[in-house]
PDB file of N, CA and C in Angstrom:
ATOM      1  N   UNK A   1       0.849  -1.170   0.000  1.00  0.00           N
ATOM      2  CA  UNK A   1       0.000   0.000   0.000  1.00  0.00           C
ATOM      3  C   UNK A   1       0.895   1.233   0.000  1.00  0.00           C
ATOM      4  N   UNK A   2       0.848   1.999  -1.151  1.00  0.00           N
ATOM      5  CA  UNK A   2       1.737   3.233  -1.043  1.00  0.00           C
ATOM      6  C   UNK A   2       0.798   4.082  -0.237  1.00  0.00           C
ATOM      7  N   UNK A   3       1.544   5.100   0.860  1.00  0.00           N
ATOM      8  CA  UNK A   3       0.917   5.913   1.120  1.00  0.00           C
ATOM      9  C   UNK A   3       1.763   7.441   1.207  1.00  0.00           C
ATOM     10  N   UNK A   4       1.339   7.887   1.169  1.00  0.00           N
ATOM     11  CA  UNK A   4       1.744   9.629   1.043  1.00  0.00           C
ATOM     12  C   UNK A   4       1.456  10.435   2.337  1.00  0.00           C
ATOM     13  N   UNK A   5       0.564   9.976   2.969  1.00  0.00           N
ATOM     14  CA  UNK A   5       0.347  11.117   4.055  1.00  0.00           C
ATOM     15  C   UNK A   5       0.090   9.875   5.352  1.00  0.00           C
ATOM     16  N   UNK A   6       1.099  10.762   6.420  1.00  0.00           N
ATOM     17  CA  UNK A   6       0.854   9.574   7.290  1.00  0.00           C
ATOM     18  C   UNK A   6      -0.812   9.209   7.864  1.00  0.00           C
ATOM     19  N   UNK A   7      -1.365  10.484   8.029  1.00  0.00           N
ATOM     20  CA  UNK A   7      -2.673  10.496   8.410  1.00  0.00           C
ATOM     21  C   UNK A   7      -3.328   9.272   7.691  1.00  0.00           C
ATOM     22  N   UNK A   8      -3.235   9.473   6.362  1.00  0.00           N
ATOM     23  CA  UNK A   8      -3.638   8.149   6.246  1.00  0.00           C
ATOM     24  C   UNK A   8      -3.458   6.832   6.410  1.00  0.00           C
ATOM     25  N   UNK A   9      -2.356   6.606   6.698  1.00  0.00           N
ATOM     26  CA  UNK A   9      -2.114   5.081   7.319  1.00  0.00           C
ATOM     27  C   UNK A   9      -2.125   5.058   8.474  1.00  0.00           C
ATOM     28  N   UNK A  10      -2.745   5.913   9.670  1.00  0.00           N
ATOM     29  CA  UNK A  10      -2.928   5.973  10.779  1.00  0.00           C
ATOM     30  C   UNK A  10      -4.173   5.288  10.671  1.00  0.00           C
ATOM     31  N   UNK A  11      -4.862   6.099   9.992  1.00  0.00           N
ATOM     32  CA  UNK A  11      -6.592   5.685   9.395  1.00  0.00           C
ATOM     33  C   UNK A  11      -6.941   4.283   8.849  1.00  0.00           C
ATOM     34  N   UNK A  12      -5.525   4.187   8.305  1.00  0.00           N
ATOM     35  CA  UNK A  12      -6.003   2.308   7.848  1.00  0.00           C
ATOM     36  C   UNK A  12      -5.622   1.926   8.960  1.00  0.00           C
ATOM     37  N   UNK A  13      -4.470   1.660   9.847  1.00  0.00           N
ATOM     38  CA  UNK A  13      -3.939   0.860  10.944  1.00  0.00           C
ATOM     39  C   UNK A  13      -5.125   1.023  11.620  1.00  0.00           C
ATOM     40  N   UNK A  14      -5.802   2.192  11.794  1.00  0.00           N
ATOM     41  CA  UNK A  14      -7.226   2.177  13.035  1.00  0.00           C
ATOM     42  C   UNK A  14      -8.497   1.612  13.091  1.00  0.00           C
ATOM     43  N   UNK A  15      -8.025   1.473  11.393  1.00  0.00           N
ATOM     44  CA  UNK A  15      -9.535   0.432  10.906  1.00  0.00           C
ATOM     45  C   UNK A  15      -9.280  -0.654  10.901  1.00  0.00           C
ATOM     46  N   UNK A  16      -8.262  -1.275  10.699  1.00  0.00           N
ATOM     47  CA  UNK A  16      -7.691  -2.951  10.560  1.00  0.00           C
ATOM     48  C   UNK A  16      -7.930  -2.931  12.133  1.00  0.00           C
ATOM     49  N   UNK A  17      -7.563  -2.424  12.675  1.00  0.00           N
ATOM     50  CA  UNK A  17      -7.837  -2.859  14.676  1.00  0.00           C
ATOM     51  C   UNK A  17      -8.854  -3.008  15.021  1.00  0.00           C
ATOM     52  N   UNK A  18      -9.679  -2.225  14.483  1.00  0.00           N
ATOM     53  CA  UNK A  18     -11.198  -1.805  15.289  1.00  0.00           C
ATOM     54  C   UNK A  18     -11.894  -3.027  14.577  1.00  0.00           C
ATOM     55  N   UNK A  19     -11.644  -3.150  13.190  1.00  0.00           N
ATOM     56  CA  UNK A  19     -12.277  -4.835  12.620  1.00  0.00           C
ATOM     57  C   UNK A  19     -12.016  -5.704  13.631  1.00  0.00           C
ATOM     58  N   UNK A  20     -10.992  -6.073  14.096  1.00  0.00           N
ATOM     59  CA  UNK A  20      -9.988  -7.178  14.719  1.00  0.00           C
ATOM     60  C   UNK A  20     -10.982  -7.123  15.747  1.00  0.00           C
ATOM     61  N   UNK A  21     -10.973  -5.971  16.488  1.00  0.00           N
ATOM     62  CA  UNK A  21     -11.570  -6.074  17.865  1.00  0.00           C
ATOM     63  C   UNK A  21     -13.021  -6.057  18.154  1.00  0.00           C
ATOM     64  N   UNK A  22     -13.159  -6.163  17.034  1.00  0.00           N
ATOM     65  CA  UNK A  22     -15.139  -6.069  17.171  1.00  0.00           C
ATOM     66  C   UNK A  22     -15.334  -7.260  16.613  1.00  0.00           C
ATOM     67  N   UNK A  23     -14.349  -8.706  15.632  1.00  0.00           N
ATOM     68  CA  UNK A  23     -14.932  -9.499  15.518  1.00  0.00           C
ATOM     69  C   UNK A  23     -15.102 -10.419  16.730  1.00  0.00           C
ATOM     70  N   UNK A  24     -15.888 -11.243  16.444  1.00  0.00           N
ATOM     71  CA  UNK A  24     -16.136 -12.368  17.705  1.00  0.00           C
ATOM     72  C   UNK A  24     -14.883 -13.083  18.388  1.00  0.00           C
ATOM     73  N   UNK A  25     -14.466 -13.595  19.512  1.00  0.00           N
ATOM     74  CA  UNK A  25     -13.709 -14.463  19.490  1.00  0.00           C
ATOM     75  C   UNK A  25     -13.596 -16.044  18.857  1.00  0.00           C
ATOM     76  N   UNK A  26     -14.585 -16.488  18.290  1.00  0.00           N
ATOM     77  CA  UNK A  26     -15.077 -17.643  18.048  1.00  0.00           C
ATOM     78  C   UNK A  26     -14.366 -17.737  16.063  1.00  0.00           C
ATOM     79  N   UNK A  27     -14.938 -16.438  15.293  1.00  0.00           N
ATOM     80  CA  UNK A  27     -14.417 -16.458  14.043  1.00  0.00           C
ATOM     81  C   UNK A  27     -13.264 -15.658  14.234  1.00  0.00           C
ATOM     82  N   UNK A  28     -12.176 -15.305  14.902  1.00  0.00           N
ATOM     83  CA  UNK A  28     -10.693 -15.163  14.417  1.00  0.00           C
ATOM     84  C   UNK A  28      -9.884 -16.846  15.029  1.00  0.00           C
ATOM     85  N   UNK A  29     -10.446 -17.115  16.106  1.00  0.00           N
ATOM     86  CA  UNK A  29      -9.983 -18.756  16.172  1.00  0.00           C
ATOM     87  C   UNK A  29     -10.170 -19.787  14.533  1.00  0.00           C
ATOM     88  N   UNK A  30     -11.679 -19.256  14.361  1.00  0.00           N
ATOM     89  CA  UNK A  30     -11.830 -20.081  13.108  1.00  0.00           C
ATOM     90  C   UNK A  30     -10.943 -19.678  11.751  1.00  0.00           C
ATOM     91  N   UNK A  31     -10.419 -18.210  11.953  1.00  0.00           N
ATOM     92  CA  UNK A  31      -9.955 -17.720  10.859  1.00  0.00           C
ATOM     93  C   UNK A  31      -8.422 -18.290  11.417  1.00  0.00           C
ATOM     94  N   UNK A  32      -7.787 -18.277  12.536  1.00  0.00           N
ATOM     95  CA  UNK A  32      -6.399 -19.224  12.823  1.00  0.00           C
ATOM     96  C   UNK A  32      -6.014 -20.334  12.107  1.00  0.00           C
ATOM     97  N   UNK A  33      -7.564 -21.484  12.584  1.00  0.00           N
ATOM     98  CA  UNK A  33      -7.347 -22.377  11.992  1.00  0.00           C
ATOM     99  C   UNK A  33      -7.146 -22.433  11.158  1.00  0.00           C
ATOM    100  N   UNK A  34      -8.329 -21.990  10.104  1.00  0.00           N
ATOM    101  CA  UNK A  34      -8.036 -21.805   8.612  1.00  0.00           C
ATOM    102  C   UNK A  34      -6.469 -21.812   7.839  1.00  0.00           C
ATOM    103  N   UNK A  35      -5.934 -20.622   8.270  1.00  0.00           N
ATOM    104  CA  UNK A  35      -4.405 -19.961   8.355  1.00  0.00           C
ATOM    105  C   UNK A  35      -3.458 -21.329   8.287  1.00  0.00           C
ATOM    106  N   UNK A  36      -3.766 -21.732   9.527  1.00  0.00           N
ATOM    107  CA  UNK A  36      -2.869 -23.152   9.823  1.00  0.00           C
ATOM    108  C   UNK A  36      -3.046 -24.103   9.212  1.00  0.00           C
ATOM    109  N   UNK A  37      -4.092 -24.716   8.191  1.00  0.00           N
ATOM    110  CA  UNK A  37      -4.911 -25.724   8.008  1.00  0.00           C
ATOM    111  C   UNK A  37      -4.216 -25.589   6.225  1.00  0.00           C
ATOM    112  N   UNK A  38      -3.883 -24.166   5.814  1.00  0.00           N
ATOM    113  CA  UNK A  38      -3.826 -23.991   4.278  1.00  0.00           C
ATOM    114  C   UNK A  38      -1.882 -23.640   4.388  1.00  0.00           C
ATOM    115  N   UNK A  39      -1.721 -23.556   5.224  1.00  0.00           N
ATOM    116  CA  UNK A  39      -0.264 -23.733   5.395  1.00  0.00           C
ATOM    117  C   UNK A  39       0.752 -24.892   5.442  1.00  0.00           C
ATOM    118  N   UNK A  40       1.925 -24.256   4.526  1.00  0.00           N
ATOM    119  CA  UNK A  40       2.947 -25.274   3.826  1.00  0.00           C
ATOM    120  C   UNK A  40       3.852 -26.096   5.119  1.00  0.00           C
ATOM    121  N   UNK A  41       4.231 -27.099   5.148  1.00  0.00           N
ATOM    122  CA  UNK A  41       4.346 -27.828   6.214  1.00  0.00           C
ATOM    123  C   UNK A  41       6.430 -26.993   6.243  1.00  0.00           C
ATOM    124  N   UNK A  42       6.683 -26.761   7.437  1.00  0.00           N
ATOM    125  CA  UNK A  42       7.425 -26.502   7.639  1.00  0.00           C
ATOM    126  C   UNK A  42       8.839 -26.612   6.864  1.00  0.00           C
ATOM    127  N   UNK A  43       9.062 -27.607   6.804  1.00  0.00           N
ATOM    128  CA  UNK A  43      10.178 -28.107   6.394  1.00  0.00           C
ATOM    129  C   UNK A  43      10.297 -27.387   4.649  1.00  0.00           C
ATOM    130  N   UNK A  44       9.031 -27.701   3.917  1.00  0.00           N
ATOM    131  CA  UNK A  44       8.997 -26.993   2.651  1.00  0.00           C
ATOM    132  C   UNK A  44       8.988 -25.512   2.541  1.00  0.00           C
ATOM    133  N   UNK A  45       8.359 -25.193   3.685  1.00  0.00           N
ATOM    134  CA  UNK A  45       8.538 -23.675   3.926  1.00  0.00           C
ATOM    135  C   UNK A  45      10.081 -22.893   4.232  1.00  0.00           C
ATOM    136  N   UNK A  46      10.889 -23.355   4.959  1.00  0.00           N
ATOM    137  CA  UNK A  46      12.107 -23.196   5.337  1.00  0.00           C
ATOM    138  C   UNK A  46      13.281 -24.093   3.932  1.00  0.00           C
ATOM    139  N   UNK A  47      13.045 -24.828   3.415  1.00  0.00           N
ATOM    140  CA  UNK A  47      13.931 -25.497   2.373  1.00  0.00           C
ATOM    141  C   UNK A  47      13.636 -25.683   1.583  1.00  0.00           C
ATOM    142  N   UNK A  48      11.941 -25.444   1.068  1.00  0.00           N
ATOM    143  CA  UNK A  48      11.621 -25.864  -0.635  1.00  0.00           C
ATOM    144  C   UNK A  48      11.651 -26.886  -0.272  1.00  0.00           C
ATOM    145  N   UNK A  49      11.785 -27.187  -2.040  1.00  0.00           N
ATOM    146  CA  UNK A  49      11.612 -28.879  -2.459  1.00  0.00           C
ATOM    147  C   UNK A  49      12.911 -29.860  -1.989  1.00  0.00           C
ATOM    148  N   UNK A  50      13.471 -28.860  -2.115  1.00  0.00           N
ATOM    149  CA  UNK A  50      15.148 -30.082  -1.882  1.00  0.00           C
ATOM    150  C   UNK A  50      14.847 -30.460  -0.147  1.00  0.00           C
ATOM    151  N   UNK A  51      14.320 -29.359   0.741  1.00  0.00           N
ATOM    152  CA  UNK A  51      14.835 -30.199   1.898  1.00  0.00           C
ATOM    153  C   UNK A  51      13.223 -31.266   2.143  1.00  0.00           C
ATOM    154  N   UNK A  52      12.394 -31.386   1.494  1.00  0.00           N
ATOM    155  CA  UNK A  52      11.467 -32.430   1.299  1.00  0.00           C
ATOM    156  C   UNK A  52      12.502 -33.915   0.591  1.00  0.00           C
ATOM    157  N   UNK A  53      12.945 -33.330  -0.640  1.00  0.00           N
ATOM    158  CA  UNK A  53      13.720 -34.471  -1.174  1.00  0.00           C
ATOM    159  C   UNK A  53      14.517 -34.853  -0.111  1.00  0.00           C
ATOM    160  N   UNK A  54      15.290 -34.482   0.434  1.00  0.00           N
ATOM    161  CA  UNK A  54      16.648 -34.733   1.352  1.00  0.00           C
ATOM    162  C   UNK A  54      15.552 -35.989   2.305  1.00  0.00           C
ATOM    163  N   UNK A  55      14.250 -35.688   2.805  1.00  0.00           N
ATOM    164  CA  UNK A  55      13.825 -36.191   4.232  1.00  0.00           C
ATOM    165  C   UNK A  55      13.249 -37.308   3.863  1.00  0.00           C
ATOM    166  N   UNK A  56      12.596 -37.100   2.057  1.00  0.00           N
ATOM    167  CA  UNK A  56      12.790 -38.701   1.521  1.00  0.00           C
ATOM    168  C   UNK A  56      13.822 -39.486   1.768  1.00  0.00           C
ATOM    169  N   UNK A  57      14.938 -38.925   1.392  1.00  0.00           N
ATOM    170  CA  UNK A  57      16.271 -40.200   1.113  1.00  0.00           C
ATOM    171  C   UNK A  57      16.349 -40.648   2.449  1.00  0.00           C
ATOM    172  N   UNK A  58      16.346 -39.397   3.694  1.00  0.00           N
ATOM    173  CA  UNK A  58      16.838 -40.302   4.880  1.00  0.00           C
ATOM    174  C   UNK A  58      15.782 -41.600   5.240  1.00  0.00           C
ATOM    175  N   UNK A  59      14.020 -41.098   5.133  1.00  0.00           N
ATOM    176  CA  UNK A  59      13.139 -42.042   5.385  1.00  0.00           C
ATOM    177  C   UNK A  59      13.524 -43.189   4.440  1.00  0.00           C
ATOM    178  N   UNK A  60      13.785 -43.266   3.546  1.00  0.00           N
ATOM    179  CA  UNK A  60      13.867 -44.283   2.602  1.00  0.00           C
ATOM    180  C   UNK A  60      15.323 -45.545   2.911  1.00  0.00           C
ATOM    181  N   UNK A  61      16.374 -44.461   3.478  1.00  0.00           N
ATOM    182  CA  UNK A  61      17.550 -45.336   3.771  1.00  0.00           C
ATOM    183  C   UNK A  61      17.228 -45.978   5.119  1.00  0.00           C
ATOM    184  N   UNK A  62      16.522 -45.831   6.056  1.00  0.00           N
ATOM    185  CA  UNK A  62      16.287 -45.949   7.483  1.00  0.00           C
ATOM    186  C   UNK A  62      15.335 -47.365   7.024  1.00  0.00           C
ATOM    187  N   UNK A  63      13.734 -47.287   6.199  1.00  0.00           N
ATOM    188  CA  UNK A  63      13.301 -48.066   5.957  1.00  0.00           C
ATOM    189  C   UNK A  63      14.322 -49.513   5.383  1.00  0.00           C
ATOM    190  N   UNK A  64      15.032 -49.396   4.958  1.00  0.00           N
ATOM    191  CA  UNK A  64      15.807 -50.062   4.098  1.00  0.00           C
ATOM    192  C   UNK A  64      16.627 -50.943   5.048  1.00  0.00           C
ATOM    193  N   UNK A  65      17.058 -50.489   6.004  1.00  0.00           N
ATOM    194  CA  UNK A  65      18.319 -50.435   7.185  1.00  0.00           C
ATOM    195  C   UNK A  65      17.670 -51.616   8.085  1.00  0.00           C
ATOM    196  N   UNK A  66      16.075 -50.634   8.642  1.00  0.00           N
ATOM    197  CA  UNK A  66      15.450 -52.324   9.170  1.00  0.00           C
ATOM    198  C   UNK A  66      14.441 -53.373   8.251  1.00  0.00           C
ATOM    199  N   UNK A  67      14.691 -53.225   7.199  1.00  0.00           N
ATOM    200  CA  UNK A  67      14.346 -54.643   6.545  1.00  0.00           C
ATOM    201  C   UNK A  67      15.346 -55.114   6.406  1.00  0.00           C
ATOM    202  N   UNK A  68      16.666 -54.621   6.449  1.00  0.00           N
ATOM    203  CA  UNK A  68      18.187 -55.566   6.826  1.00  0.00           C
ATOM    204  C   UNK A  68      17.951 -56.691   7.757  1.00  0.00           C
ATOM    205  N   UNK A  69      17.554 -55.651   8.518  1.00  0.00           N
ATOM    206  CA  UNK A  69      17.795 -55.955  10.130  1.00  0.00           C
ATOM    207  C   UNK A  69      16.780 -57.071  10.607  1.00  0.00           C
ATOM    208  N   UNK A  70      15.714 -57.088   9.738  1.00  0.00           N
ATOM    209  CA  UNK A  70      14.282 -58.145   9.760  1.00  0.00           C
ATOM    210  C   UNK A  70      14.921 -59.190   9.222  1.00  0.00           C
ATOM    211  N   UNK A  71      15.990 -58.991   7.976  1.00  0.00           N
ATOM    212  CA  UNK A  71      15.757 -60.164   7.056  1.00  0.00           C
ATOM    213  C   UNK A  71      16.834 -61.045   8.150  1.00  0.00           C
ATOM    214  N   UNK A  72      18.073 -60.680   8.790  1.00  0.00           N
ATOM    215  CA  UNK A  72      18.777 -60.866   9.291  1.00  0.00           C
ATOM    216  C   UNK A  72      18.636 -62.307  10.469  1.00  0.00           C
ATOM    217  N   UNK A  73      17.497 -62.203  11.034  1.00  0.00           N
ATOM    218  CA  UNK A  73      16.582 -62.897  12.342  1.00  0.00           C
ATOM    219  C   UNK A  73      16.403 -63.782  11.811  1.00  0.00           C
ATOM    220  N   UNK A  74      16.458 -65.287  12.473  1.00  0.00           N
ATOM    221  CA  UNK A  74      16.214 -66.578  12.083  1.00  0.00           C
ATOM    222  C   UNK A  74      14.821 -66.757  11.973  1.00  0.00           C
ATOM    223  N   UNK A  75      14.542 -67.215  11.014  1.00  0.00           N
ATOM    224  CA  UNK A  75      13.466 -67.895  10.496  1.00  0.00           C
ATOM    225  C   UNK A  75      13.194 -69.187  11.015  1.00  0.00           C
ATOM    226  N   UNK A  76      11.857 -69.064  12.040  1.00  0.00           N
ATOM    227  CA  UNK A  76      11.437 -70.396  12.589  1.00  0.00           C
ATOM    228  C   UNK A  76      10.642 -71.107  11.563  1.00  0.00           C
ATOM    229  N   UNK A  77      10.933 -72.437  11.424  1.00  0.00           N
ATOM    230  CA  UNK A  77      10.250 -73.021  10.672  1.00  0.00           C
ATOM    231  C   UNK A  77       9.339 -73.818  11.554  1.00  0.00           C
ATOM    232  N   UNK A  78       8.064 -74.241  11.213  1.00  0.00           N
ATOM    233  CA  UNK A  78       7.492 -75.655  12.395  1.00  0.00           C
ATOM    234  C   UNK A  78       7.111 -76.635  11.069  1.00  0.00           C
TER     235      UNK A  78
END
């Protein structure tokens, strides 16, 4: 928002508040959720795609590590 005269962005800051504070408590919780609910999960937010890729490879090598570790265990036969 360009503004030129401070008066006027006093005037918006006073109206964005006075909204805030006259809505209910019930719809800015609902408007939180919302917020939280349409939001990028951390990790993609802070690293993009690569640090998603990166958290594949580790899940993927870990999975891998204990099916070693399964195949490893004697097999009871009856």
């Amino acid at each position: 928002m360009a503004v030129e005269k401070p008066e006027e962005y006093i005037k918006f800051i006073t109206g964005k508040a006075i909204n805030f504070i006259d809505m209910p408590m019930d719809t800015r919780r609902e408007n939180r959720q919302k917020a939280k609910a349409t939001r990028e999960p951390w990790l993609t937010r802070w690293f993009g795609i690569g640090g998603f890729g990166v958290m594949q490879w580790i899940k993927s090598t870990a999975r891998e590590e204990s099916n070693e570790e399964q195949s490893d265990l004697p097999v009871k036969m009856t």
